[in-house]
C-alpha atoms as a PDB file:
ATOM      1  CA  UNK A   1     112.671  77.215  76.260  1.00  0.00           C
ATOM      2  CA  UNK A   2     109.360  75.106  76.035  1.00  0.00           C
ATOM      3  CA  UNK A   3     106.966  76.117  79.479  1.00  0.00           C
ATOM      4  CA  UNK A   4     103.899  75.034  77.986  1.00  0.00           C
ATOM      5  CA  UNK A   5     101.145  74.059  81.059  1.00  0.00           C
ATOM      6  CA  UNK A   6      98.420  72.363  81.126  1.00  0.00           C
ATOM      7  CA  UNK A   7      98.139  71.434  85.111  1.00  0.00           C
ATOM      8  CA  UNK A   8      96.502  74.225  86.333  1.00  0.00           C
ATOM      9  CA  UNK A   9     100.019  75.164  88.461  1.00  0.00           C
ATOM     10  CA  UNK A  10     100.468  78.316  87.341  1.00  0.00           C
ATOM     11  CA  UNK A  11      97.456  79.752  89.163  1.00  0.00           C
ATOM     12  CA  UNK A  12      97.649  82.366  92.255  1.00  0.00           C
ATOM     13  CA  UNK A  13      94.504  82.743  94.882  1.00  0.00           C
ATOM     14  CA  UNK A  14      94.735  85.657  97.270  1.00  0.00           C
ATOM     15  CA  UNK A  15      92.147  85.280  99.734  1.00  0.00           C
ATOM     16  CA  UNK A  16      91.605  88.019 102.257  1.00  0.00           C
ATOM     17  CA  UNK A  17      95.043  88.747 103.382  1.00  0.00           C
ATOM     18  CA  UNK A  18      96.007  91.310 105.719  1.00  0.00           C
ATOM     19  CA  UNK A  19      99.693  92.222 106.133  1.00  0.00           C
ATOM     20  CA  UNK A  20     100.581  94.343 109.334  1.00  0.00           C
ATOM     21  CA  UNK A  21     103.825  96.422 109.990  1.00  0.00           C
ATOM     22  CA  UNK A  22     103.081  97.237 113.363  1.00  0.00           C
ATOM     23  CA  UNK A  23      99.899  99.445 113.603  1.00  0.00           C
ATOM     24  CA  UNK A  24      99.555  99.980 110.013  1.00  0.00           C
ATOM     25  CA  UNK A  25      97.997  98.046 107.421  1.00  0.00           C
ATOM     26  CA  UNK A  26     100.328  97.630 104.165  1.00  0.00           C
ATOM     27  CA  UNK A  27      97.726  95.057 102.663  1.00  0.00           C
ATOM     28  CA  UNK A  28      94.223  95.666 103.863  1.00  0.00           C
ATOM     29  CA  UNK A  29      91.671  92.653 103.538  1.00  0.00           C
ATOM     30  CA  UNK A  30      93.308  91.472  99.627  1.00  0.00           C
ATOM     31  CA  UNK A  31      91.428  89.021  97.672  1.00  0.00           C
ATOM     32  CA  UNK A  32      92.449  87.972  93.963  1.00  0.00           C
ATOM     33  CA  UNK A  33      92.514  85.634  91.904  1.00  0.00           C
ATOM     34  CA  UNK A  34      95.427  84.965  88.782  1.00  0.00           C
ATOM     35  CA  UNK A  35      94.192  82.332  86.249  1.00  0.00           C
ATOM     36  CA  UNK A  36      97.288  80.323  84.567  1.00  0.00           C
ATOM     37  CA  UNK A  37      98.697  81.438  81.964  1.00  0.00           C
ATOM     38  CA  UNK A  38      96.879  84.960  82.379  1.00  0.00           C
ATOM     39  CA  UNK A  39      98.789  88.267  83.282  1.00  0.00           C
ATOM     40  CA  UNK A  40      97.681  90.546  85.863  1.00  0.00           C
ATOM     41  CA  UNK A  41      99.208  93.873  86.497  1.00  0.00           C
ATOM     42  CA  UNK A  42      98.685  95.916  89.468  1.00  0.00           C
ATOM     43  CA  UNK A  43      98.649  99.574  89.244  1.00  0.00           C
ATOM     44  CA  UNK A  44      99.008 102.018  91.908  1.00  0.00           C
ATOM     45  CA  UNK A  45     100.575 104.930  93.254  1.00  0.00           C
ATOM     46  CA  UNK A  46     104.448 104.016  95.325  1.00  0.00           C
ATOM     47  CA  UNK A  47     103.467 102.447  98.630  1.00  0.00           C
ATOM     48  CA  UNK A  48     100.430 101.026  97.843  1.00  0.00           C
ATOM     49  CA  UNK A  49     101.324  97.718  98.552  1.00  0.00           C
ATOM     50  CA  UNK A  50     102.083  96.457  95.169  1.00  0.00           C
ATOM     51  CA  UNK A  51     105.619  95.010  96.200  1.00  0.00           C
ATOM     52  CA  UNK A  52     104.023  93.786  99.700  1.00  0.00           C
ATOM     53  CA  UNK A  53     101.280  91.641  97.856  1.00  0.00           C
ATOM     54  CA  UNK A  54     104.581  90.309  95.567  1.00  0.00           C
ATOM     55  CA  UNK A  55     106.560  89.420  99.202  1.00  0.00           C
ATOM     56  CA  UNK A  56     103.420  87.319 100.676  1.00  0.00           C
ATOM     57  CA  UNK A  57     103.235  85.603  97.647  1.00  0.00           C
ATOM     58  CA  UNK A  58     106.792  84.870  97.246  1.00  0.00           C
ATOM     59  CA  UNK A  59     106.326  83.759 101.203  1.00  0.00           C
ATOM     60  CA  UNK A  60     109.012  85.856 102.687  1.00  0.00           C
ATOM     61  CA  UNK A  61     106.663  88.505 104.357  1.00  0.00           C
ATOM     62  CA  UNK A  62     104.240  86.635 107.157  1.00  0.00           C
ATOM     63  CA  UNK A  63     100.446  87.704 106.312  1.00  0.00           C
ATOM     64  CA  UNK A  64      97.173  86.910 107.933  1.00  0.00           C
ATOM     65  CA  UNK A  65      94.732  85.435 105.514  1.00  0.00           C
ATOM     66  CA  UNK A  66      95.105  82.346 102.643  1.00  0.00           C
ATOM     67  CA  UNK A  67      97.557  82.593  99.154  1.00  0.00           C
ATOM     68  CA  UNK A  68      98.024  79.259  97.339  1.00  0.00           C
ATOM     69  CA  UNK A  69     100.404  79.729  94.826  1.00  0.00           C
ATOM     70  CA  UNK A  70      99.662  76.319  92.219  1.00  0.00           C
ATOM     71  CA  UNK A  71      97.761  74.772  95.246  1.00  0.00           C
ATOM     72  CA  UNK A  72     100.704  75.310  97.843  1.00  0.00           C
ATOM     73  CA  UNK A  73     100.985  77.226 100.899  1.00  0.00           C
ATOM     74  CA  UNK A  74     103.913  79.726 100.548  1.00  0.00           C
ATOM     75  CA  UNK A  75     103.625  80.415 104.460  1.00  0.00           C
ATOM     76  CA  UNK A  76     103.897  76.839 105.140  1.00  0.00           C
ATOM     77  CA  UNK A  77     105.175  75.325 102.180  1.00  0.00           C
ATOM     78  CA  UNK A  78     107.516  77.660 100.926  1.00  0.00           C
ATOM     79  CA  UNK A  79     109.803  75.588  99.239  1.00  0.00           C
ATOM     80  CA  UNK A  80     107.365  74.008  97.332  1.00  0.00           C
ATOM     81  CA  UNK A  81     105.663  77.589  96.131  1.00  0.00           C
ATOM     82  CA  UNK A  82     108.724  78.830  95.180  1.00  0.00           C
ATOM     83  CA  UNK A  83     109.482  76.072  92.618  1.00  0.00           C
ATOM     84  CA  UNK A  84     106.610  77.926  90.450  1.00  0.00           C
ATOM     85  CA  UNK A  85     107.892  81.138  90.863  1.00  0.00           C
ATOM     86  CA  UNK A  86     110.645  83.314  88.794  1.00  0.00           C
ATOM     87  CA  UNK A  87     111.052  86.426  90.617  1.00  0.00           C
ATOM     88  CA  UNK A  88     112.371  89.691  88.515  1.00  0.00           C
ATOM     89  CA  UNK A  89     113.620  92.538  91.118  1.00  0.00           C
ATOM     90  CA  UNK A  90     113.296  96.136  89.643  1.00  0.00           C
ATOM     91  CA  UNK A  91     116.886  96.025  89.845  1.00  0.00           C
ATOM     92  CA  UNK A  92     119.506  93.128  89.830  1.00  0.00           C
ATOM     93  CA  UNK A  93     121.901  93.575  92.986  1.00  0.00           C
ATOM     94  CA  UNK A  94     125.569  94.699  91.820  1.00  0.00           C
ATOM     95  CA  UNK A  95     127.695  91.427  91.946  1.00  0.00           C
ATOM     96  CA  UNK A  96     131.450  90.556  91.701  1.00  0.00           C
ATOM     97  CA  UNK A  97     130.146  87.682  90.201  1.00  0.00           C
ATOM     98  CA  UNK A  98     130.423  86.837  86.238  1.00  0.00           C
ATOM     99  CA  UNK A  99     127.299  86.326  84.273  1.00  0.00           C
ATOM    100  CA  UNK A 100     128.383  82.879  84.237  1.00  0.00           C
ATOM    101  CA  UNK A 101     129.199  82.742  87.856  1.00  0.00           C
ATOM    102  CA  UNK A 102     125.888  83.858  88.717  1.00  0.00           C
ATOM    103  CA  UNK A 103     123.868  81.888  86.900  1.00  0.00           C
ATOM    104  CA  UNK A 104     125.434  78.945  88.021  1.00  0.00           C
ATOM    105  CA  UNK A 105     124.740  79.642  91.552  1.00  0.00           C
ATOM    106  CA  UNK A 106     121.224  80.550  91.247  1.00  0.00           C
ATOM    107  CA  UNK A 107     120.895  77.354  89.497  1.00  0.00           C
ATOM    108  CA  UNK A 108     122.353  75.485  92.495  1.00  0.00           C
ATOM    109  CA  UNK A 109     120.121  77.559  94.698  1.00  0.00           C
ATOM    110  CA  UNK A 110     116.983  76.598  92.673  1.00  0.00           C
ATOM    111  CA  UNK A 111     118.362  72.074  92.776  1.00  0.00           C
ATOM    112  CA  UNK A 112     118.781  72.678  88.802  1.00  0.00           C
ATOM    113  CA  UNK A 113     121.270  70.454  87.210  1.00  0.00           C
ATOM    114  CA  UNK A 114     124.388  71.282  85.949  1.00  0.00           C
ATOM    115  CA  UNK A 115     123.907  73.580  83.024  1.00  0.00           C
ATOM    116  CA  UNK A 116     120.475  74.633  83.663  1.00  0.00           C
ATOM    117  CA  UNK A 117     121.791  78.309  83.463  1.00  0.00           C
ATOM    118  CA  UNK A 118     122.608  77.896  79.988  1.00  0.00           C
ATOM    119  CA  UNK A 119     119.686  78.151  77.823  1.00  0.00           C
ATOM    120  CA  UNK A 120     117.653  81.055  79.576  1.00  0.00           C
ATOM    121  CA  UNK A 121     121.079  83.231  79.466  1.00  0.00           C
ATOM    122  CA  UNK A 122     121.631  82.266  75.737  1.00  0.00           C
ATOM    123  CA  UNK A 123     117.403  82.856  75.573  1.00  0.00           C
ATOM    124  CA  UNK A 124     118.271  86.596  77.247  1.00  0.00           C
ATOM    125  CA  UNK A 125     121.146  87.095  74.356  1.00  0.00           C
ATOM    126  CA  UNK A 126     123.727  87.097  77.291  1.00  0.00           C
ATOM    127  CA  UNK A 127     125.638  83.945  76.419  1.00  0.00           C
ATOM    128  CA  UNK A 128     128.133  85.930  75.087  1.00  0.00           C
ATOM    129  CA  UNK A 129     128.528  87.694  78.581  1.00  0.00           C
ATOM    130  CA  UNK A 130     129.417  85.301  80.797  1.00  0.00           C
ATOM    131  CA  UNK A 131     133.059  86.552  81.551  1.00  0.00           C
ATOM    132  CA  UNK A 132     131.918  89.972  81.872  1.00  0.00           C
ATOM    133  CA  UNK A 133     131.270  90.823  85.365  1.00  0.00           C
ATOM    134  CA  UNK A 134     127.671  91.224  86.480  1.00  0.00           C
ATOM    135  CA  UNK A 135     128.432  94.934  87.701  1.00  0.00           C
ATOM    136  CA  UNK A 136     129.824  95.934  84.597  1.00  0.00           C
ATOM    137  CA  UNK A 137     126.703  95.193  82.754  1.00  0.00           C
ATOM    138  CA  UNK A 138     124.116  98.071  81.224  1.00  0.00           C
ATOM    139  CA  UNK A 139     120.862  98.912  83.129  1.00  0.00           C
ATOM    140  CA  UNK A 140     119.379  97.182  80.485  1.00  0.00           C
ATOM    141  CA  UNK A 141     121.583  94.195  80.187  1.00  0.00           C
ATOM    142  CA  UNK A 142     121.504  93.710  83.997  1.00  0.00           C
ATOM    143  CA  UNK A 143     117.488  93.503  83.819  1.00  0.00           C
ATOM    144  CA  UNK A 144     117.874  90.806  81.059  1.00  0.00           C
ATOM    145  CA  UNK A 145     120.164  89.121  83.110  1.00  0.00           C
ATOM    146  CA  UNK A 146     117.469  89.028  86.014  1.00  0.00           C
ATOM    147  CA  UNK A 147     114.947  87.636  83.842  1.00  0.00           C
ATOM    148  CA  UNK A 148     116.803  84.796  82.720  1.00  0.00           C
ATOM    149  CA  UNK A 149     118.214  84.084  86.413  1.00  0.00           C
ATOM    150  CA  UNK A 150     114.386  83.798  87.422  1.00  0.00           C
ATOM    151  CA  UNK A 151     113.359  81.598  84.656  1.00  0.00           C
ATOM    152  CA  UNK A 152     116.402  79.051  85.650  1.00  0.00           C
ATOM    153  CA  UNK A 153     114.403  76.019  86.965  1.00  0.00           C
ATOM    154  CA  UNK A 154     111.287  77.079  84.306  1.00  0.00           C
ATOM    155  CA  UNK A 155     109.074  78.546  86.600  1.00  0.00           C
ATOM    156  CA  UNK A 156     105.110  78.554  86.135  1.00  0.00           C
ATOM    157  CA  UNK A 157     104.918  82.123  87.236  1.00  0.00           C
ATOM    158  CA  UNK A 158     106.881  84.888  86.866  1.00  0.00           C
ATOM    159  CA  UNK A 159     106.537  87.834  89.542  1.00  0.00           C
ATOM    160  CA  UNK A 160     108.310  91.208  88.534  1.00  0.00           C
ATOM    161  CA  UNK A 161     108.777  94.127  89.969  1.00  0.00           C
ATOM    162  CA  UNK A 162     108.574  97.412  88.048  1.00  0.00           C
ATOM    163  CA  UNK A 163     110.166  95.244  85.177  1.00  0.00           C
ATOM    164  CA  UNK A 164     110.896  98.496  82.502  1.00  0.00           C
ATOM    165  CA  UNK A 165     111.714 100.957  85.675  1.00  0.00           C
ATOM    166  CA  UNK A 166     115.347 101.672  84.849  1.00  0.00           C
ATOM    167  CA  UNK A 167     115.247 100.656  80.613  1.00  0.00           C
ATOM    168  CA  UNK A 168     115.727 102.984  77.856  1.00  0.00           C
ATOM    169  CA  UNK A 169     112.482 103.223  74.977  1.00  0.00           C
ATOM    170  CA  UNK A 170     114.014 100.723  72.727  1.00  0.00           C
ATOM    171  CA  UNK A 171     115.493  98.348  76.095  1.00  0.00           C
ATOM    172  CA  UNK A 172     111.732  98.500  77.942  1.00  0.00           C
ATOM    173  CA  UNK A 173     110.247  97.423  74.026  1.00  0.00           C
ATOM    174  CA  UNK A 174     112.524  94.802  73.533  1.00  0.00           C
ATOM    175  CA  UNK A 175     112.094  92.935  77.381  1.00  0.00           C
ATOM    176  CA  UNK A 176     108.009  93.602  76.693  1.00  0.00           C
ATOM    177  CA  UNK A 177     107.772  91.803  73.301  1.00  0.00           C
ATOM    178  CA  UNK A 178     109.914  88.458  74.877  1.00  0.00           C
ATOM    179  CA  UNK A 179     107.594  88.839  78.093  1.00  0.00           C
ATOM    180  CA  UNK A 180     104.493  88.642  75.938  1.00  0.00           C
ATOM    181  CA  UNK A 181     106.389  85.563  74.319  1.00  0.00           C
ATOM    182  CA  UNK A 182     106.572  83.972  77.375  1.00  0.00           C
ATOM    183  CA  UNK A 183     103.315  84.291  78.206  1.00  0.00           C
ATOM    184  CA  UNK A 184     102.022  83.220  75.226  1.00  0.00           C
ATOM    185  CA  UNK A 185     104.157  79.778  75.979  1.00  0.00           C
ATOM    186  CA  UNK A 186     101.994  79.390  79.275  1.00  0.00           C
ATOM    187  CA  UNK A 187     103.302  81.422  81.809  1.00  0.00           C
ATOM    188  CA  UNK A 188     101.724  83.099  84.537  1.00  0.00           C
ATOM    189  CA  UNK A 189     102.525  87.128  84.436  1.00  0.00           C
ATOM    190  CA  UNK A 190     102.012  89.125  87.997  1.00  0.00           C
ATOM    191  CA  UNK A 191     103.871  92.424  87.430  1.00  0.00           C
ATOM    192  CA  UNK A 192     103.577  96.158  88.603  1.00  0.00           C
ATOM    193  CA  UNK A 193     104.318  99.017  86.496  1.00  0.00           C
ATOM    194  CA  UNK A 194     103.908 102.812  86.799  1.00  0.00           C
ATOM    195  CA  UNK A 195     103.706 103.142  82.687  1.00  0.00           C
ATOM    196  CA  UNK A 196     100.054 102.558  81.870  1.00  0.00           C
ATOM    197  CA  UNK A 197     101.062 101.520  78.005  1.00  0.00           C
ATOM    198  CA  UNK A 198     103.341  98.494  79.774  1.00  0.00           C
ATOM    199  CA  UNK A 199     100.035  97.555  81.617  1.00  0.00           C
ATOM    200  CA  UNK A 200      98.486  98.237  77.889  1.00  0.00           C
ATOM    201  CA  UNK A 201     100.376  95.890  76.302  1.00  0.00           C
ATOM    202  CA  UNK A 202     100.925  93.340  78.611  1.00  0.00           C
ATOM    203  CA  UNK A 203      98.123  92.921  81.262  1.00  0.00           C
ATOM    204  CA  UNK A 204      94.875  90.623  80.569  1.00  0.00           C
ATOM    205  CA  UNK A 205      93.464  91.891  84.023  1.00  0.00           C
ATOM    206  CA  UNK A 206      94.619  95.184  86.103  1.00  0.00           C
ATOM    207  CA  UNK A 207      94.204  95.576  89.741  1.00  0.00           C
ATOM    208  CA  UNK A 208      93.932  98.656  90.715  1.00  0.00           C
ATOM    209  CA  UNK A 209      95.520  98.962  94.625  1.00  0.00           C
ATOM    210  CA  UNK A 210      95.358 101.759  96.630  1.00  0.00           C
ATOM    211  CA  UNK A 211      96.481 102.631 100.267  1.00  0.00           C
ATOM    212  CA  UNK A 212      96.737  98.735 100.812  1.00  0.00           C
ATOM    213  CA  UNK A 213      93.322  98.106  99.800  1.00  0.00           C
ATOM    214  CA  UNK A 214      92.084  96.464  95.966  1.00  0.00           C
ATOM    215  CA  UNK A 215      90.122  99.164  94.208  1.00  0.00           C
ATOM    216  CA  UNK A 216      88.822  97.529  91.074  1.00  0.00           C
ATOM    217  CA  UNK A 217      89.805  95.227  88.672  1.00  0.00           C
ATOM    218  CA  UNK A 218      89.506  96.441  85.132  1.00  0.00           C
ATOM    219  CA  UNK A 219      90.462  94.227  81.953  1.00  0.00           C
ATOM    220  CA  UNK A 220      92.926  95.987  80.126  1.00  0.00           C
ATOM    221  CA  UNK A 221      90.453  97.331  77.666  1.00  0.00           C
ATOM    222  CA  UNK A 222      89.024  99.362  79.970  1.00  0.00           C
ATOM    223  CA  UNK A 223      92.015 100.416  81.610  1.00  0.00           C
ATOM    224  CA  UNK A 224      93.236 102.316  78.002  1.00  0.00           C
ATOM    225  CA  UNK A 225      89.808 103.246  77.769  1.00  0.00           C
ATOM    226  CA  UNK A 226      90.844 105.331  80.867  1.00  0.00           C
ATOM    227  CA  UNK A 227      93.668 106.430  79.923  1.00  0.00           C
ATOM    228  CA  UNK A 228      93.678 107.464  76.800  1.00  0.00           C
ATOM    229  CA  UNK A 229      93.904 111.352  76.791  1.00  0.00           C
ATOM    230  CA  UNK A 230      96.993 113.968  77.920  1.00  0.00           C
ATOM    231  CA  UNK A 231     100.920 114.031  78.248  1.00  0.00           C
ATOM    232  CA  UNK A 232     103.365 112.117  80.377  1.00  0.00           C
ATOM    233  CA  UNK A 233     106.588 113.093  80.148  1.00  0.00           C
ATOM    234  CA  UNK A 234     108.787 109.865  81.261  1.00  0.00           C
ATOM    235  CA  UNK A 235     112.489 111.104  83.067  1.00  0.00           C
ATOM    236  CA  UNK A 236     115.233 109.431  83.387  1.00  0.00           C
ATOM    237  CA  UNK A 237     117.268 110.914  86.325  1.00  0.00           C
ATOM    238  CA  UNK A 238     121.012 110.577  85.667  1.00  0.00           C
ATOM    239  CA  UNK A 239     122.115 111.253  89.108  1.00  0.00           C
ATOM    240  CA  UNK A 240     118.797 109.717  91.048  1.00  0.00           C
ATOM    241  CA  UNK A 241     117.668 112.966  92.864  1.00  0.00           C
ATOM    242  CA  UNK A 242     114.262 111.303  92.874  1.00  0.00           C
ATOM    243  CA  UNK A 243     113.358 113.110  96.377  1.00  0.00           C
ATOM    244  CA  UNK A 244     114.233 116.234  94.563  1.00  0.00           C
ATOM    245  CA  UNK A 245     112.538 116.408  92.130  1.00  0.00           C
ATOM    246  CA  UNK A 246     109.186 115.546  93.444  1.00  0.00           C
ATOM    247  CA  UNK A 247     109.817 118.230  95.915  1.00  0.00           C
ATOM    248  CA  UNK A 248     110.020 120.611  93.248  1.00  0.00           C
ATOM    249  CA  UNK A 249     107.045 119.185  90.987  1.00  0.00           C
ATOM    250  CA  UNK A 250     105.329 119.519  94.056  1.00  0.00           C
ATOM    251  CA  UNK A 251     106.035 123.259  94.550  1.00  0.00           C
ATOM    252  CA  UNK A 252     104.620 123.677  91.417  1.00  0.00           C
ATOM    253  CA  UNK A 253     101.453 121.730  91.337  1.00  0.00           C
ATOM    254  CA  UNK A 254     102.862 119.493  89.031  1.00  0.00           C
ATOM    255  CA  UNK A 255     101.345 115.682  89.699  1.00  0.00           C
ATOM    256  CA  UNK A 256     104.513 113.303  89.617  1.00  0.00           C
ATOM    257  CA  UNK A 257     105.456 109.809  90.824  1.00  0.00           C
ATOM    258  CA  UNK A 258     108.587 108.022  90.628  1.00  0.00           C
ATOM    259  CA  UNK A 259     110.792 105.185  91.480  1.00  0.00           C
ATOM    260  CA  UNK A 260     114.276 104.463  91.344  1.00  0.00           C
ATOM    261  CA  UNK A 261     116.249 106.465  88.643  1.00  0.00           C
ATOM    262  CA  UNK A 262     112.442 107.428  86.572  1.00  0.00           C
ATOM    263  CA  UNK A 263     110.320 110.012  87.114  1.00  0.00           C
ATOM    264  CA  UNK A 264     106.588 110.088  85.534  1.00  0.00           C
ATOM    265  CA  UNK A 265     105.239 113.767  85.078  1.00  0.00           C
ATOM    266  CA  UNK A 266     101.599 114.380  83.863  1.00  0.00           C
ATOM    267  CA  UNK A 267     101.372 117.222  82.831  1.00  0.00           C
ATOM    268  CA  UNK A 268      99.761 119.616  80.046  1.00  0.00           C
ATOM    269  CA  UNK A 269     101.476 119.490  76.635  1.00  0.00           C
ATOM    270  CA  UNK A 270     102.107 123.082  76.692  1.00  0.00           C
ATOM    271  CA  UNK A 271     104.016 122.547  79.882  1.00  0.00           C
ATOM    272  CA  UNK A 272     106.685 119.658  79.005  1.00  0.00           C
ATOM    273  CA  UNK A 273     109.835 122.090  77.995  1.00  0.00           C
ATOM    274  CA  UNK A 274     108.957 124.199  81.616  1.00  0.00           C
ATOM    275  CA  UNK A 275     109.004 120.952  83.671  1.00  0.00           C
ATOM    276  CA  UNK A 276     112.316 120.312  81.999  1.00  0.00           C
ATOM    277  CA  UNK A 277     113.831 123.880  82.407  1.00  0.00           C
ATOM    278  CA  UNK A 278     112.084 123.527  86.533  1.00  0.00           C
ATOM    279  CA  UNK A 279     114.346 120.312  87.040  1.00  0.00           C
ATOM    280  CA  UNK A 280     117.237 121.644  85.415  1.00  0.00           C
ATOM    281  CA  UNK A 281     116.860 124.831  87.513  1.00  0.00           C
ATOM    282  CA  UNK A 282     116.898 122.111  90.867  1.00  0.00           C
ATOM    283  CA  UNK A 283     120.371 120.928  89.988  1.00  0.00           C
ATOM    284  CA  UNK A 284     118.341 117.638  88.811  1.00  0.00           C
ATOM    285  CA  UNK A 285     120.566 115.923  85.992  1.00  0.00           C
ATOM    286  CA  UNK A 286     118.147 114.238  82.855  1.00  0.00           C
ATOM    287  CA  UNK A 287     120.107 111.032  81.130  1.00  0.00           C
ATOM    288  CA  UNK A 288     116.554 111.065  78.915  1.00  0.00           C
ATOM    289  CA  UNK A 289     113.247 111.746  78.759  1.00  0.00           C
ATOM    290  CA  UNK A 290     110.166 110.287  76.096  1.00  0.00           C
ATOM    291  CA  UNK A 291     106.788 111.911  75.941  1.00  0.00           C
ATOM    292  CA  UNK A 292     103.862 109.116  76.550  1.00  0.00           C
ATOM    293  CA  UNK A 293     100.273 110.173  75.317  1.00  0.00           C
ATOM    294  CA  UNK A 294      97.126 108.918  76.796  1.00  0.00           C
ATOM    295  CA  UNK A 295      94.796 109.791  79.926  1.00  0.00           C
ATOM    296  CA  UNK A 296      96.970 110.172  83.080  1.00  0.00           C
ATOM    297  CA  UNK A 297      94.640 112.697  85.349  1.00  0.00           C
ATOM    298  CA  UNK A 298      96.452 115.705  84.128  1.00  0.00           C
ATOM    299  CA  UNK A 299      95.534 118.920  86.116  1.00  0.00           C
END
């Protein structure tokens, strides 16, 4: 798949917007800037408006202040924005659609052609799927089948959510070294991540978000700089007891974060196996777990 640019349309401004949900402010004052063909990541603890600041841009959430996403309006002209954008959900809705099925009707959704589906899904090593049914899929092969449904139409930019949330080690390594492909073909990269060696290895730019508000915004030098000390263990929760768990890390003193079905633990290297033995004590099922090394704040 050839996405080459050279038109400038793959950039994103941000320009002091504000997004309300009643009294309180999910986006406070946000101004950014997204060069094309660069790839920002945004880091920041769950409800920080990381997944807000992807809605205005995608046009879907109404916002006070200015985006242009490749010189279009996504407020006004939506249709238009979205053209440039391939939009990867931390997790692919279950669908009694086939692989096939699906990608044919996002591809009529987008005004593709006939066949447009073809080539991303063969790209995504999923042209062999297409009978299977999209809920019968893996974890992994459903978020490979997202990808390739948002880079039907080839897109300028591709937004995406939490992109390794739910993936295995070897699953998460092989969707980061064909993102970093695609970038290097010209796209635009705007992702969030709660795994600081994702942002690592993928991010040009970080920017750090917090309570709504930008922070900073480190290149990704600096950001490993910062992190580059101390244990995380990285949990896989076979039975999703997310709330649980926390509640129990909590009890502890234990810093954690999660989302979906993964749990991120910092915590001191002599106390990985008690974390374990704490959840396991909660009734908390483990599918898996990996040990990450580098700076995470560990108490």
């Amino acid at each position: 798949m050839t996405t080459q640019m050279t038109d400038g349309s793959g950039g994103i401004s941000v320009r002091n917007v504000t997004k309300l949900y009643g009294r309180w402010k999910a986006l406070d004052d946000v101004s950014f800037e997204v060069h094309p063909g660069e790839s920002l990541g945004m880091w920041g603890p769950n409800g920080a408006g990381k997944t807000t600041i992807m809605r205005c841009l995608l046009g879907i959430a109404r916002y006070e202040g200015e985006i242009r996403i490749g010189g279009f309006d996504p407020a006004k002209q939506g249709r238009e924005a979205r053209s440039l954008i391939g939009f990867v959900p931390q997790e692919l809705p279950v669908s009694p659609m086939s692989v096939s099925e699906m990608g044919r009707f996002i591809a009529r959704l987008k005004g593709c052609p006939n066949g447009a589906e073809v080539e991303p899904l063969e790209m995504l090593g999923l042209g062999d799927q297409g009978d299977k049914a999209v809920g019968a899929l893996s974890g992994g092969m459903r978020q490979r089948l997202a990808l390739a449904l948002a880079l039907i139409g080839t897109p300028r930019i591709l937004l995406l959510d939490e992109p390794t949330a739910n993936l295995d080690a070897r699953g998460r390594a092989e969707l980061l070294d064909l993102l970093r492909r695609l970038k290097a073909q010209g796209l635009t990269l705007v992702f969030s991540s709660h795994r600081p060696e994702d942002v690592v290895s993928m991010a040009d730019r970080v920017l750090m978000i917090e309570d709504g508000k930008v922070q900073t915004f480190l290149p990704a030098a600096e950001f490993r700089r910062e992190h580059e000390s101390g244990t995380r263990l990285v949990i896989t929760l076979m039975n999703g007891h997310l709330d649980e768990a926390l509640t129990a890390l909590e009890r502890v003193g234990v810093p954690a974060t999660g989302s979906g079905h993964v749990l991120a633990v910092d915590v001191h290297e002599a106390r990985k196996a008690e974390v374990i033995t704490l959840l396991a004590r909660e009734g908390v099922d483990i599918a898996d777990f990996e040990v990450e090394r580098g700076k995470w704040n560990v108490q």
